[in-house]
PDB file of N, CA and C in Angstrom:
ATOM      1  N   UNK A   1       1.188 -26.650 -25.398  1.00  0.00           N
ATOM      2  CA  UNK A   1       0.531 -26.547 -24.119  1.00  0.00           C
ATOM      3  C   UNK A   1       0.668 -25.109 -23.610  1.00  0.00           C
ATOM      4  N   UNK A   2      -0.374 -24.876 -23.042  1.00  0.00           N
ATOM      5  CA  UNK A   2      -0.211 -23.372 -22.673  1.00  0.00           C
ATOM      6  C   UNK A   2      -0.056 -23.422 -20.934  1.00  0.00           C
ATOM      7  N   UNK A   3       0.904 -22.309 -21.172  1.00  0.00           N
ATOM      8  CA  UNK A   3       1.664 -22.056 -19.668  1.00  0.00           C
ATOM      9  C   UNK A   3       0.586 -21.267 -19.114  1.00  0.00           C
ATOM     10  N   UNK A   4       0.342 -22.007 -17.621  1.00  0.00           N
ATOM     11  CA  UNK A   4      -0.728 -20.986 -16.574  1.00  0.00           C
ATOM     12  C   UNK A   4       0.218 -19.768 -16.085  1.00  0.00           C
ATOM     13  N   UNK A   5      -0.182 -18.489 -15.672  1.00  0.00           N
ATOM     14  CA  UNK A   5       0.011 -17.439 -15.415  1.00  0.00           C
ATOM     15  C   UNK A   5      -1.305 -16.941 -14.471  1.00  0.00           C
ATOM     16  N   UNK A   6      -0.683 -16.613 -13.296  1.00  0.00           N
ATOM     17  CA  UNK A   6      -1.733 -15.678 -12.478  1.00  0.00           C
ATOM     18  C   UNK A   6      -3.030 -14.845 -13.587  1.00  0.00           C
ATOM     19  N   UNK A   7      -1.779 -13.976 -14.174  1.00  0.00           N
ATOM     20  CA  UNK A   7      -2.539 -13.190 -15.420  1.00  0.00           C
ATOM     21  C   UNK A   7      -3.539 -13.953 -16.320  1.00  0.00           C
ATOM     22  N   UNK A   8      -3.382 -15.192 -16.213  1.00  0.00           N
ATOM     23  CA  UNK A   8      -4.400 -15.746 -17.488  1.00  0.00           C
ATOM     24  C   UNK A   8      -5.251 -16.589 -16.204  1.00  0.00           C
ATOM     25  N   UNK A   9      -5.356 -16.415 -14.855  1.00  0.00           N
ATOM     26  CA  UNK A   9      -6.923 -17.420 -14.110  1.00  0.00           C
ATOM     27  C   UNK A   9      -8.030 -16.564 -14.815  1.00  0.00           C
ATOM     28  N   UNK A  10      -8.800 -17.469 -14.500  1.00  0.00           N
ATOM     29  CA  UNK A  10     -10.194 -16.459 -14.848  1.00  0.00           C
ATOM     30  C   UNK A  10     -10.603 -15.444 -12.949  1.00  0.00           C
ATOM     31  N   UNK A  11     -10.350 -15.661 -12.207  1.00  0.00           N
ATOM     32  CA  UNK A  11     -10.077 -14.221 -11.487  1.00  0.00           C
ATOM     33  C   UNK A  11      -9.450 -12.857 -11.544  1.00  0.00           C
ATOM     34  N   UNK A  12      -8.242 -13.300 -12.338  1.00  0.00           N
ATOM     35  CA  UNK A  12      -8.094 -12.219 -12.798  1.00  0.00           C
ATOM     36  C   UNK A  12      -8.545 -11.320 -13.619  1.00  0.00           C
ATOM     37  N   UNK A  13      -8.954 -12.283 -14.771  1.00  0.00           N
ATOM     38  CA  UNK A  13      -9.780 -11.148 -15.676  1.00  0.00           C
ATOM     39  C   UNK A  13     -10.829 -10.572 -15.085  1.00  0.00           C
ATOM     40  N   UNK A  14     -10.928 -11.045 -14.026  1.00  0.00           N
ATOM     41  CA  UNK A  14     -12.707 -10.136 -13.943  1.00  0.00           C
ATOM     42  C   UNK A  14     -12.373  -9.050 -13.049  1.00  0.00           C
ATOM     43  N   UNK A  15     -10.742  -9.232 -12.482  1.00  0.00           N
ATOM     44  CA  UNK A  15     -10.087  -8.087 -12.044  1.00  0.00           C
ATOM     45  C   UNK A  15      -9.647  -6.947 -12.899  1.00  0.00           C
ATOM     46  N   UNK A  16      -9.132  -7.645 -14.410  1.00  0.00           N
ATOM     47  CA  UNK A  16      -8.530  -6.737 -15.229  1.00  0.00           C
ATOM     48  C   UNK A  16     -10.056  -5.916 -15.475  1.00  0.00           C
ATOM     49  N   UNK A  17     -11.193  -6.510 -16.123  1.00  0.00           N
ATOM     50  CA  UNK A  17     -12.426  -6.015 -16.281  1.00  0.00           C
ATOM     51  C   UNK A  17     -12.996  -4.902 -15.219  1.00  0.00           C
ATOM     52  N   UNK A  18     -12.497  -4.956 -14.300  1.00  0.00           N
ATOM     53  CA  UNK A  18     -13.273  -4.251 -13.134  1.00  0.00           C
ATOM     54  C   UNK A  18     -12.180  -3.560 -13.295  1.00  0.00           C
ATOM     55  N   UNK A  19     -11.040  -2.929 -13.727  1.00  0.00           N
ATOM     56  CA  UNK A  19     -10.013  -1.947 -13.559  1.00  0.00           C
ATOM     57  C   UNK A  19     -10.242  -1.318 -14.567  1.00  0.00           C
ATOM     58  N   UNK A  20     -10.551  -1.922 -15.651  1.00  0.00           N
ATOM     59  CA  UNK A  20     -10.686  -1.224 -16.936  1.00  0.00           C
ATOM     60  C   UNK A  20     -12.044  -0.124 -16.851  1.00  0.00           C
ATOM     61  N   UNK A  21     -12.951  -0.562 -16.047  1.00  0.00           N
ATOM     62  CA  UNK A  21     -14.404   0.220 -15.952  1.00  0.00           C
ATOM     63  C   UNK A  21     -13.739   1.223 -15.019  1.00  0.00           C
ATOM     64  N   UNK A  22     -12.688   1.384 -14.483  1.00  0.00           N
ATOM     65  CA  UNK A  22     -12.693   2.187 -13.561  1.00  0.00           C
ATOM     66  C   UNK A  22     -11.492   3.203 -13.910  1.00  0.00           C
ATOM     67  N   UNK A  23     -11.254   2.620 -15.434  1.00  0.00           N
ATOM     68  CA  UNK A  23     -10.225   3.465 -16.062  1.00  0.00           C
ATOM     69  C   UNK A  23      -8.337   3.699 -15.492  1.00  0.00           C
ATOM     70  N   UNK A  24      -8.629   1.827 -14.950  1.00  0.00           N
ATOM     71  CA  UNK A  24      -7.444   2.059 -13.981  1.00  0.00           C
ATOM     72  C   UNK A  24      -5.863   0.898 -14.864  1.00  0.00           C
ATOM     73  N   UNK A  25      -4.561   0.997 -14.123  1.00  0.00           N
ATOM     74  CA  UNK A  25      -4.291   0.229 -14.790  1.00  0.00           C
ATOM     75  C   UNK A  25      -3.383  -0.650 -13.898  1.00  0.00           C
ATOM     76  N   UNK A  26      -3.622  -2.104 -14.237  1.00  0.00           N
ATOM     77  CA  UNK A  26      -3.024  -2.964 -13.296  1.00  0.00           C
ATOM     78  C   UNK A  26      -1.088  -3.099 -13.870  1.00  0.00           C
ATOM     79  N   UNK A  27      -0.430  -2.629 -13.157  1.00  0.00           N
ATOM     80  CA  UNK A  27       0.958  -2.871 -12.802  1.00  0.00           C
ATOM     81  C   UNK A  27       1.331  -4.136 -12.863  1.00  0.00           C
ATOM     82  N   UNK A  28       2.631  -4.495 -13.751  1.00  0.00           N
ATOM     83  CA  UNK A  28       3.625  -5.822 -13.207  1.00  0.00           C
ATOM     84  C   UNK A  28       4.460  -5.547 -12.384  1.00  0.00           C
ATOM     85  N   UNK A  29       4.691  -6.436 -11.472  1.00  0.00           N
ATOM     86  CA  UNK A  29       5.380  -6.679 -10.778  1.00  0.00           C
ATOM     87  C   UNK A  29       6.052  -8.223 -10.336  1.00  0.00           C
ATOM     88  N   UNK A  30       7.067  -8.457 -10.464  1.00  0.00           N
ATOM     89  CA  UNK A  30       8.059  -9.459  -9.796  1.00  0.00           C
ATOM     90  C   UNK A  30       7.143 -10.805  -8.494  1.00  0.00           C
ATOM     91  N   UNK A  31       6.788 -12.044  -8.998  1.00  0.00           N
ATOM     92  CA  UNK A  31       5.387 -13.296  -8.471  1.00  0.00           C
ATOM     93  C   UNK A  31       6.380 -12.654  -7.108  1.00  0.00           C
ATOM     94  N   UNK A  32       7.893 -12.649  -6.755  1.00  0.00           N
ATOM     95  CA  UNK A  32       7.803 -13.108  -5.599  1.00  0.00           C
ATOM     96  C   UNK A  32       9.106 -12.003  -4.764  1.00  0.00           C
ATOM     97  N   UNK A  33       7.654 -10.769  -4.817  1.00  0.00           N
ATOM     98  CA  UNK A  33       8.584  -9.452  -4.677  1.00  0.00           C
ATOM     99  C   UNK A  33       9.048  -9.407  -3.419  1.00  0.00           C
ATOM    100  N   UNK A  34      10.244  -9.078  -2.816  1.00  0.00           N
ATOM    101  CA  UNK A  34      10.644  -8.800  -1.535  1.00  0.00           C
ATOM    102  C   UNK A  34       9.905  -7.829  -1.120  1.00  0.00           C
ATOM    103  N   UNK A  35       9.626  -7.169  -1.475  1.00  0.00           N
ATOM    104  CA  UNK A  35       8.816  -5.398  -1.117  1.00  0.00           C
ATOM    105  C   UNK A  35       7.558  -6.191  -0.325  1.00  0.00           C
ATOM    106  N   UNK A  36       7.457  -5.329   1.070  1.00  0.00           N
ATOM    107  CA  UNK A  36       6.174  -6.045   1.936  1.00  0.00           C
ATOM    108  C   UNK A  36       5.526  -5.457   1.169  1.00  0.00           C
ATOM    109  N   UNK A  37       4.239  -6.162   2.010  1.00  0.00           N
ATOM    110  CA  UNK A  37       2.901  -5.732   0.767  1.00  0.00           C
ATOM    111  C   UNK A  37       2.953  -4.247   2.193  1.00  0.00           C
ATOM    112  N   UNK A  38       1.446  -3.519   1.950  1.00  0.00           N
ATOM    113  CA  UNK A  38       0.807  -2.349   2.830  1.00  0.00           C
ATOM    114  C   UNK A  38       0.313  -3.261   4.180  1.00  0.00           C
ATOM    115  N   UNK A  39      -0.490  -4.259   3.890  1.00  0.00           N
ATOM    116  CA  UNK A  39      -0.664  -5.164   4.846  1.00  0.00           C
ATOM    117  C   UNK A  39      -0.037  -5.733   5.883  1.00  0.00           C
ATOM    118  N   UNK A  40       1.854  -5.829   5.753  1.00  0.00           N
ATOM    119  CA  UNK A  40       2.708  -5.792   6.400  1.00  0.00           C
ATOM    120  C   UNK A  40       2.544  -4.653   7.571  1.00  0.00           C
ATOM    121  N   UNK A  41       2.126  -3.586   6.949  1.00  0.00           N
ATOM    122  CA  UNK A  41       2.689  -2.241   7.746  1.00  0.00           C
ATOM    123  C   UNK A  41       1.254  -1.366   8.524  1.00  0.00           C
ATOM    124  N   UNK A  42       0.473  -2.119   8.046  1.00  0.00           N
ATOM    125  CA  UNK A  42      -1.161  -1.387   8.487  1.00  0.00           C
ATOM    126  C   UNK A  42      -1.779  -2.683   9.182  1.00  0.00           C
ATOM    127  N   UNK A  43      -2.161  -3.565   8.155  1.00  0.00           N
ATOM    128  CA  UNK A  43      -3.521  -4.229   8.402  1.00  0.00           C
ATOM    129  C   UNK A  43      -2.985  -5.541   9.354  1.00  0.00           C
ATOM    130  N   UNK A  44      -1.673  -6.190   9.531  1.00  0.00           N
ATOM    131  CA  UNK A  44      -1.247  -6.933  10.119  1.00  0.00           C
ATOM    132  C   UNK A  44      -1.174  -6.717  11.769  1.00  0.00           C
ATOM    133  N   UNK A  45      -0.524  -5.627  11.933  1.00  0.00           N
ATOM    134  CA  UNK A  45       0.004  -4.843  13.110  1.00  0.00           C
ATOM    135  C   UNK A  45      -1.746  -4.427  13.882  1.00  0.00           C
ATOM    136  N   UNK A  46      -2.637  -4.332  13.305  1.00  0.00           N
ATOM    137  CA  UNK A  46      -3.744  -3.663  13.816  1.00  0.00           C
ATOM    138  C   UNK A  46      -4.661  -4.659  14.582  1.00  0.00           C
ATOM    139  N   UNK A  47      -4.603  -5.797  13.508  1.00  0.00           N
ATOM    140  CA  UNK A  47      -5.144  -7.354  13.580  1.00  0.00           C
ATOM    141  C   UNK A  47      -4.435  -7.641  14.718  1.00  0.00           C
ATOM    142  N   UNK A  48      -3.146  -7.940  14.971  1.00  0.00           N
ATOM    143  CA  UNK A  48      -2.313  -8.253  16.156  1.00  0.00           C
ATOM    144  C   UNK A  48      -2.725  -7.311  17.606  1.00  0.00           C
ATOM    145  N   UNK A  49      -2.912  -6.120  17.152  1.00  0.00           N
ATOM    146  CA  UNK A  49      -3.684  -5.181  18.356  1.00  0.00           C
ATOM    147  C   UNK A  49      -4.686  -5.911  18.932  1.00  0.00           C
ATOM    148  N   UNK A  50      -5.594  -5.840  17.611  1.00  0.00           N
ATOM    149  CA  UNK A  50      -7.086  -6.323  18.362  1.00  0.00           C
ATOM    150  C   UNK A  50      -7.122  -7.564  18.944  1.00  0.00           C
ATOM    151  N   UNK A  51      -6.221  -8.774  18.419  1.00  0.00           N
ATOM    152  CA  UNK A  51      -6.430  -9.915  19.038  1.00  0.00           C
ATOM    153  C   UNK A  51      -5.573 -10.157  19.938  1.00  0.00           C
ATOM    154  N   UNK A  52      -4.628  -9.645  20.363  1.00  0.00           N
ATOM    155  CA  UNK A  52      -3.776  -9.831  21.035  1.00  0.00           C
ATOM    156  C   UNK A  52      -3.738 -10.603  22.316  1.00  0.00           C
ATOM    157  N   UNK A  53      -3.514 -11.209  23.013  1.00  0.00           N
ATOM    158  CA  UNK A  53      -3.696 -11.722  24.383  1.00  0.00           C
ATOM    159  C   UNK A  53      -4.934 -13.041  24.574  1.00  0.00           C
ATOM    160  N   UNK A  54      -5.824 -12.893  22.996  1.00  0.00           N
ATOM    161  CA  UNK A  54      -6.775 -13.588  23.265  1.00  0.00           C
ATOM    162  C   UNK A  54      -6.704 -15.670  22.884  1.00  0.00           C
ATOM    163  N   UNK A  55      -7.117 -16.282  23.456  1.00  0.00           N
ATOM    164  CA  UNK A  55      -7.230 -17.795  23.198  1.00  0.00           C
ATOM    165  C   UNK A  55      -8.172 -18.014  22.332  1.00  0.00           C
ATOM    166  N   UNK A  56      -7.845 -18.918  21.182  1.00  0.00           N
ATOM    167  CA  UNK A  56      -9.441 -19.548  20.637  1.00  0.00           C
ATOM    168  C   UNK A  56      -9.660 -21.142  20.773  1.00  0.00           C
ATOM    169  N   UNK A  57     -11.241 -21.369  20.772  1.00  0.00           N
ATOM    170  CA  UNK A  57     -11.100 -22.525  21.104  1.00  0.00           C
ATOM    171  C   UNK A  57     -11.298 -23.837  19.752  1.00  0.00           C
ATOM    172  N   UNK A  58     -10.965 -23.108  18.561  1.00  0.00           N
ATOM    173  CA  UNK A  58     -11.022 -23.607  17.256  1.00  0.00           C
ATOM    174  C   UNK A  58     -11.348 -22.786  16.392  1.00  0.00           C
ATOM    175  N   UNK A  59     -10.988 -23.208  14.785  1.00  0.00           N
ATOM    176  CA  UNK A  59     -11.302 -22.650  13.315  1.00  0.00           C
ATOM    177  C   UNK A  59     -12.260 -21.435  13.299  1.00  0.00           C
ATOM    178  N   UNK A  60     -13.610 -21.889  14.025  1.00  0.00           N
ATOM    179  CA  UNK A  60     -14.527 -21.181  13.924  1.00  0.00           C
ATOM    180  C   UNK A  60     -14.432 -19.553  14.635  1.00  0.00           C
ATOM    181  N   UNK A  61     -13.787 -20.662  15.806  1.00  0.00           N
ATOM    182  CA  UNK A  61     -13.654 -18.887  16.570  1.00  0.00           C
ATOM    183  C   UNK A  61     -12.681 -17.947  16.288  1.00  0.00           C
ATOM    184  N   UNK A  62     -11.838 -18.709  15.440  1.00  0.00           N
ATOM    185  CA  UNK A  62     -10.421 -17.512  14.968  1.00  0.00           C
ATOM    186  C   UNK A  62     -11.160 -16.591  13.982  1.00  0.00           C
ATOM    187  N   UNK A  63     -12.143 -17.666  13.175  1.00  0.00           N
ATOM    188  CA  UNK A  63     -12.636 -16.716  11.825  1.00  0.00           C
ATOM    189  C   UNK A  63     -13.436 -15.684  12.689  1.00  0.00           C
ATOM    190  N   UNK A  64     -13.929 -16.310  13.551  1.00  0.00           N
ATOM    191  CA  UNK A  64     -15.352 -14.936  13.721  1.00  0.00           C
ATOM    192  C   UNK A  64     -14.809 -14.109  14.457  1.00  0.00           C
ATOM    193  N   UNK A  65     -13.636 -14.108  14.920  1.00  0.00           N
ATOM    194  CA  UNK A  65     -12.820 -13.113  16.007  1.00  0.00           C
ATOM    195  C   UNK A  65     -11.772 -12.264  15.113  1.00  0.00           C
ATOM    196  N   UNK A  66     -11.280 -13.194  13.887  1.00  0.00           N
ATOM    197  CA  UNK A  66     -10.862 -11.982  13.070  1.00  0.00           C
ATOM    198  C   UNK A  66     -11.150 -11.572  12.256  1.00  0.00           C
ATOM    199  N   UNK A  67     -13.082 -11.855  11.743  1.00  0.00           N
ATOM    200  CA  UNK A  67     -13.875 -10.768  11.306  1.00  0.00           C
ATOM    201  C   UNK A  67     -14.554  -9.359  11.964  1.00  0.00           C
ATOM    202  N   UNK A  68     -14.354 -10.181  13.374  1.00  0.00           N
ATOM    203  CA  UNK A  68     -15.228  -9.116  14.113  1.00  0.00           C
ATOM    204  C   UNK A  68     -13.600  -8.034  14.055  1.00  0.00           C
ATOM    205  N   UNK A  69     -13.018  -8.934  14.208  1.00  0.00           N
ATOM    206  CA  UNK A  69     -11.315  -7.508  14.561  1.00  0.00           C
ATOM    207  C   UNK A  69     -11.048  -6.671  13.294  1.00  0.00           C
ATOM    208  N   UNK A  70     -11.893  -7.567  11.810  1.00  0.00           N
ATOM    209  CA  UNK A  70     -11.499  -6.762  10.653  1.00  0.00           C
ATOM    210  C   UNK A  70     -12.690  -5.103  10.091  1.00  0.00           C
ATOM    211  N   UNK A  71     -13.940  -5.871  11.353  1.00  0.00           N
ATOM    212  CA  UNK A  71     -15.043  -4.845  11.518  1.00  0.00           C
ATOM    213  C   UNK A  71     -14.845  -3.511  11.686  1.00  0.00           C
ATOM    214  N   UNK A  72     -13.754  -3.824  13.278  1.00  0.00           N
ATOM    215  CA  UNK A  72     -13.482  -2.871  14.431  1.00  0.00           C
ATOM    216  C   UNK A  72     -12.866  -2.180  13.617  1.00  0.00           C
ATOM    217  N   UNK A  73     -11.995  -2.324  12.494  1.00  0.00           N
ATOM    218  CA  UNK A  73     -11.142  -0.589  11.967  1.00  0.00           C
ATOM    219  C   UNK A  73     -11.888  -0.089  11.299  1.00  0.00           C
ATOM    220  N   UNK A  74     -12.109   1.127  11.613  1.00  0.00           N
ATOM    221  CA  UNK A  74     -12.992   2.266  10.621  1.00  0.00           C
ATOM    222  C   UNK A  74     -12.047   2.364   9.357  1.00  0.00           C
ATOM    223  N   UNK A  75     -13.172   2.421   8.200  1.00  0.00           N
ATOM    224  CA  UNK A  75     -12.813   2.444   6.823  1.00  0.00           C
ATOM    225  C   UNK A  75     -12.396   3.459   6.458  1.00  0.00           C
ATOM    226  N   UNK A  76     -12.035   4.706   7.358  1.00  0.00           N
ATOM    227  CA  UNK A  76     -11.598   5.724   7.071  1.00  0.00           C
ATOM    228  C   UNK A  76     -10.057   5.689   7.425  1.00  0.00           C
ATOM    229  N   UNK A  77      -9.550   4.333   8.027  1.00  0.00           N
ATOM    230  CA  UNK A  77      -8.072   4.034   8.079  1.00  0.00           C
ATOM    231  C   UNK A  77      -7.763   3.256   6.762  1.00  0.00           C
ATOM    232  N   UNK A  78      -8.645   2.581   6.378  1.00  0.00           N
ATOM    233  CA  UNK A  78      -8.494   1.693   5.434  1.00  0.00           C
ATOM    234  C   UNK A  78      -7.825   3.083   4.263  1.00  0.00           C
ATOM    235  N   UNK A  79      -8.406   3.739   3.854  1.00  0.00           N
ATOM    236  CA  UNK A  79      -8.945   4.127   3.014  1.00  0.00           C
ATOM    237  C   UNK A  79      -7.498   5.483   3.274  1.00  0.00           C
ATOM    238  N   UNK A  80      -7.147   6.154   3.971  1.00  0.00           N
ATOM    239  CA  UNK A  80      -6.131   6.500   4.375  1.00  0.00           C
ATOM    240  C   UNK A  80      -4.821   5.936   4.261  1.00  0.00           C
ATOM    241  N   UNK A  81      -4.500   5.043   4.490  1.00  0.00           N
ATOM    242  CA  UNK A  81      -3.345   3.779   4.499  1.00  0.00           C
ATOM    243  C   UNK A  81      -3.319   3.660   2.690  1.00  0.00           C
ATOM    244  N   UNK A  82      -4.340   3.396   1.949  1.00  0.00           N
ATOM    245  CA  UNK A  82      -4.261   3.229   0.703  1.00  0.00           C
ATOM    246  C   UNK A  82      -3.946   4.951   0.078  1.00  0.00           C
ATOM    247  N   UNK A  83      -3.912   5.633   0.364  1.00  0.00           N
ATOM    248  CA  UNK A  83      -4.133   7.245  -0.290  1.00  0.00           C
ATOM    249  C   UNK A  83      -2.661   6.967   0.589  1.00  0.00           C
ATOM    250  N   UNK A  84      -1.786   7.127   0.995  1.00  0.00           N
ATOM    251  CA  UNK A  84      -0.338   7.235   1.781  1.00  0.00           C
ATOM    252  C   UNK A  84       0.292   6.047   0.930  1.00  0.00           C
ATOM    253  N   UNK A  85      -0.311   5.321   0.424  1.00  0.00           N
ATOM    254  CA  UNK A  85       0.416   4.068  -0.266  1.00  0.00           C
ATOM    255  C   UNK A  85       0.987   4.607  -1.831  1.00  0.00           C
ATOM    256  N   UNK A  86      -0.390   5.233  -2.331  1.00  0.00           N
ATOM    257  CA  UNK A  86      -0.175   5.417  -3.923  1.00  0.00           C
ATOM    258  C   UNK A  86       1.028   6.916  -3.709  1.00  0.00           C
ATOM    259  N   UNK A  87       0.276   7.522  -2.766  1.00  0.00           N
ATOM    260  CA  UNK A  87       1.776   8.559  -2.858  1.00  0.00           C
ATOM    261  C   UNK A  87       3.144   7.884  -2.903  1.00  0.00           C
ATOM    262  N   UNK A  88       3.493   6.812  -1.816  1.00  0.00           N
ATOM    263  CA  UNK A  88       4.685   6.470  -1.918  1.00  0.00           C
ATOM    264  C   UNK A  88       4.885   5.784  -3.074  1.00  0.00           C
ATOM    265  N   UNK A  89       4.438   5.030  -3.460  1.00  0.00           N
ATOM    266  CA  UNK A  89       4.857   4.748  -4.785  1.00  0.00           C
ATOM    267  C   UNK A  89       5.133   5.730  -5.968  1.00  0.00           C
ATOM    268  N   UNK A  90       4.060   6.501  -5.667  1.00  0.00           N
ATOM    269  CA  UNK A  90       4.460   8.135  -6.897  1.00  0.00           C
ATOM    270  C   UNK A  90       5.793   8.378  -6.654  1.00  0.00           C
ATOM    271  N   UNK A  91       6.105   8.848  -5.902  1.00  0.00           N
ATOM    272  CA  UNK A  91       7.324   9.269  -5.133  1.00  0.00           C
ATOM    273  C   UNK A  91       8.353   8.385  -5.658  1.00  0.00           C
ATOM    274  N   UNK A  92       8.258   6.745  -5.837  1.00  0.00           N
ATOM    275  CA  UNK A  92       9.418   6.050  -6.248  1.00  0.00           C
ATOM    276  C   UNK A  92       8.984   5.694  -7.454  1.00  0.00           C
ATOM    277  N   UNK A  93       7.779   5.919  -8.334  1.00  0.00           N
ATOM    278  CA  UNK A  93       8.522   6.100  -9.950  1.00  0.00           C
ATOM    279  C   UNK A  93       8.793   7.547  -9.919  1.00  0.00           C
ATOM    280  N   UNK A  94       8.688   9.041  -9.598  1.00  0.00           N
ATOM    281  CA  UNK A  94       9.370   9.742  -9.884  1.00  0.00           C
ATOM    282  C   UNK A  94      10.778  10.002  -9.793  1.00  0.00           C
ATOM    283  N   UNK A  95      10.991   9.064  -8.881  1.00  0.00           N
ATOM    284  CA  UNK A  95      12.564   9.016  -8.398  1.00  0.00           C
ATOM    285  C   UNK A  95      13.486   7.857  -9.480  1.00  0.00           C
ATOM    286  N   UNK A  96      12.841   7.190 -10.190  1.00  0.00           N
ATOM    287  CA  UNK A  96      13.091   6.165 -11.035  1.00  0.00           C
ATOM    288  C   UNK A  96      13.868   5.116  -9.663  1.00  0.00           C
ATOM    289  N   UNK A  97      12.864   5.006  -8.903  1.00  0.00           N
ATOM    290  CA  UNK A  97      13.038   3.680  -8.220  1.00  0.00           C
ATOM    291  C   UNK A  97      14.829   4.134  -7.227  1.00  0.00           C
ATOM    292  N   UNK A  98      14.922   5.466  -7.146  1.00  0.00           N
ATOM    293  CA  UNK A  98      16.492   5.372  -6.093  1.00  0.00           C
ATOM    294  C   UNK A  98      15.891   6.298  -4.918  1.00  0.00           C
TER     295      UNK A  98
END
């Protein structure tokens, strides 16, 4: 019987496929790493900004209130936050992780 692995859904491959066209390479890492994700430290905190204070009155309105809140950040934070990410990580394999 073959053991399931994240690595073997068929989502992933079409992730590994789309990394490979882009000449990139997907990292292992530990299913259930203590390390917050970037999302912890950017995209959580921002989401909490925008919605903050507000009531919903069901499912529907949370989704469309935290699409419209995922609208509101310019992709030039997005996109920033990820370029500050890969540095830090450079930074801790050059350091061999101390």
């Amino acid at each position: 019987m073959q053991k399931w692995s994240q690595r073997s859904s068929p989502k992933n491959k079409n992730k590994e496929e789309f990394l490979a066209t882009k000449q990139l390479t997907m990292l292992e890492h530990p299913a259930y790493s203590p390390d917050p994700a970037p999302s912890d430290f950017f995209l959580f905190p921002k989401m909490k900004e925008i919605l903050k204070g507000r009531h919903f009155d069901d499912t529907d309105d949370i989704r469309s209130n935290t699409m419209a809140a995922l609208k509101a950040i310019p992709q030039n934070q997005f996109q920033n936050r990820f370029e500050g990410w890969t540095r830090r990580w450079h930074r801790c394999i050059a350091s061999q992780g101390e």
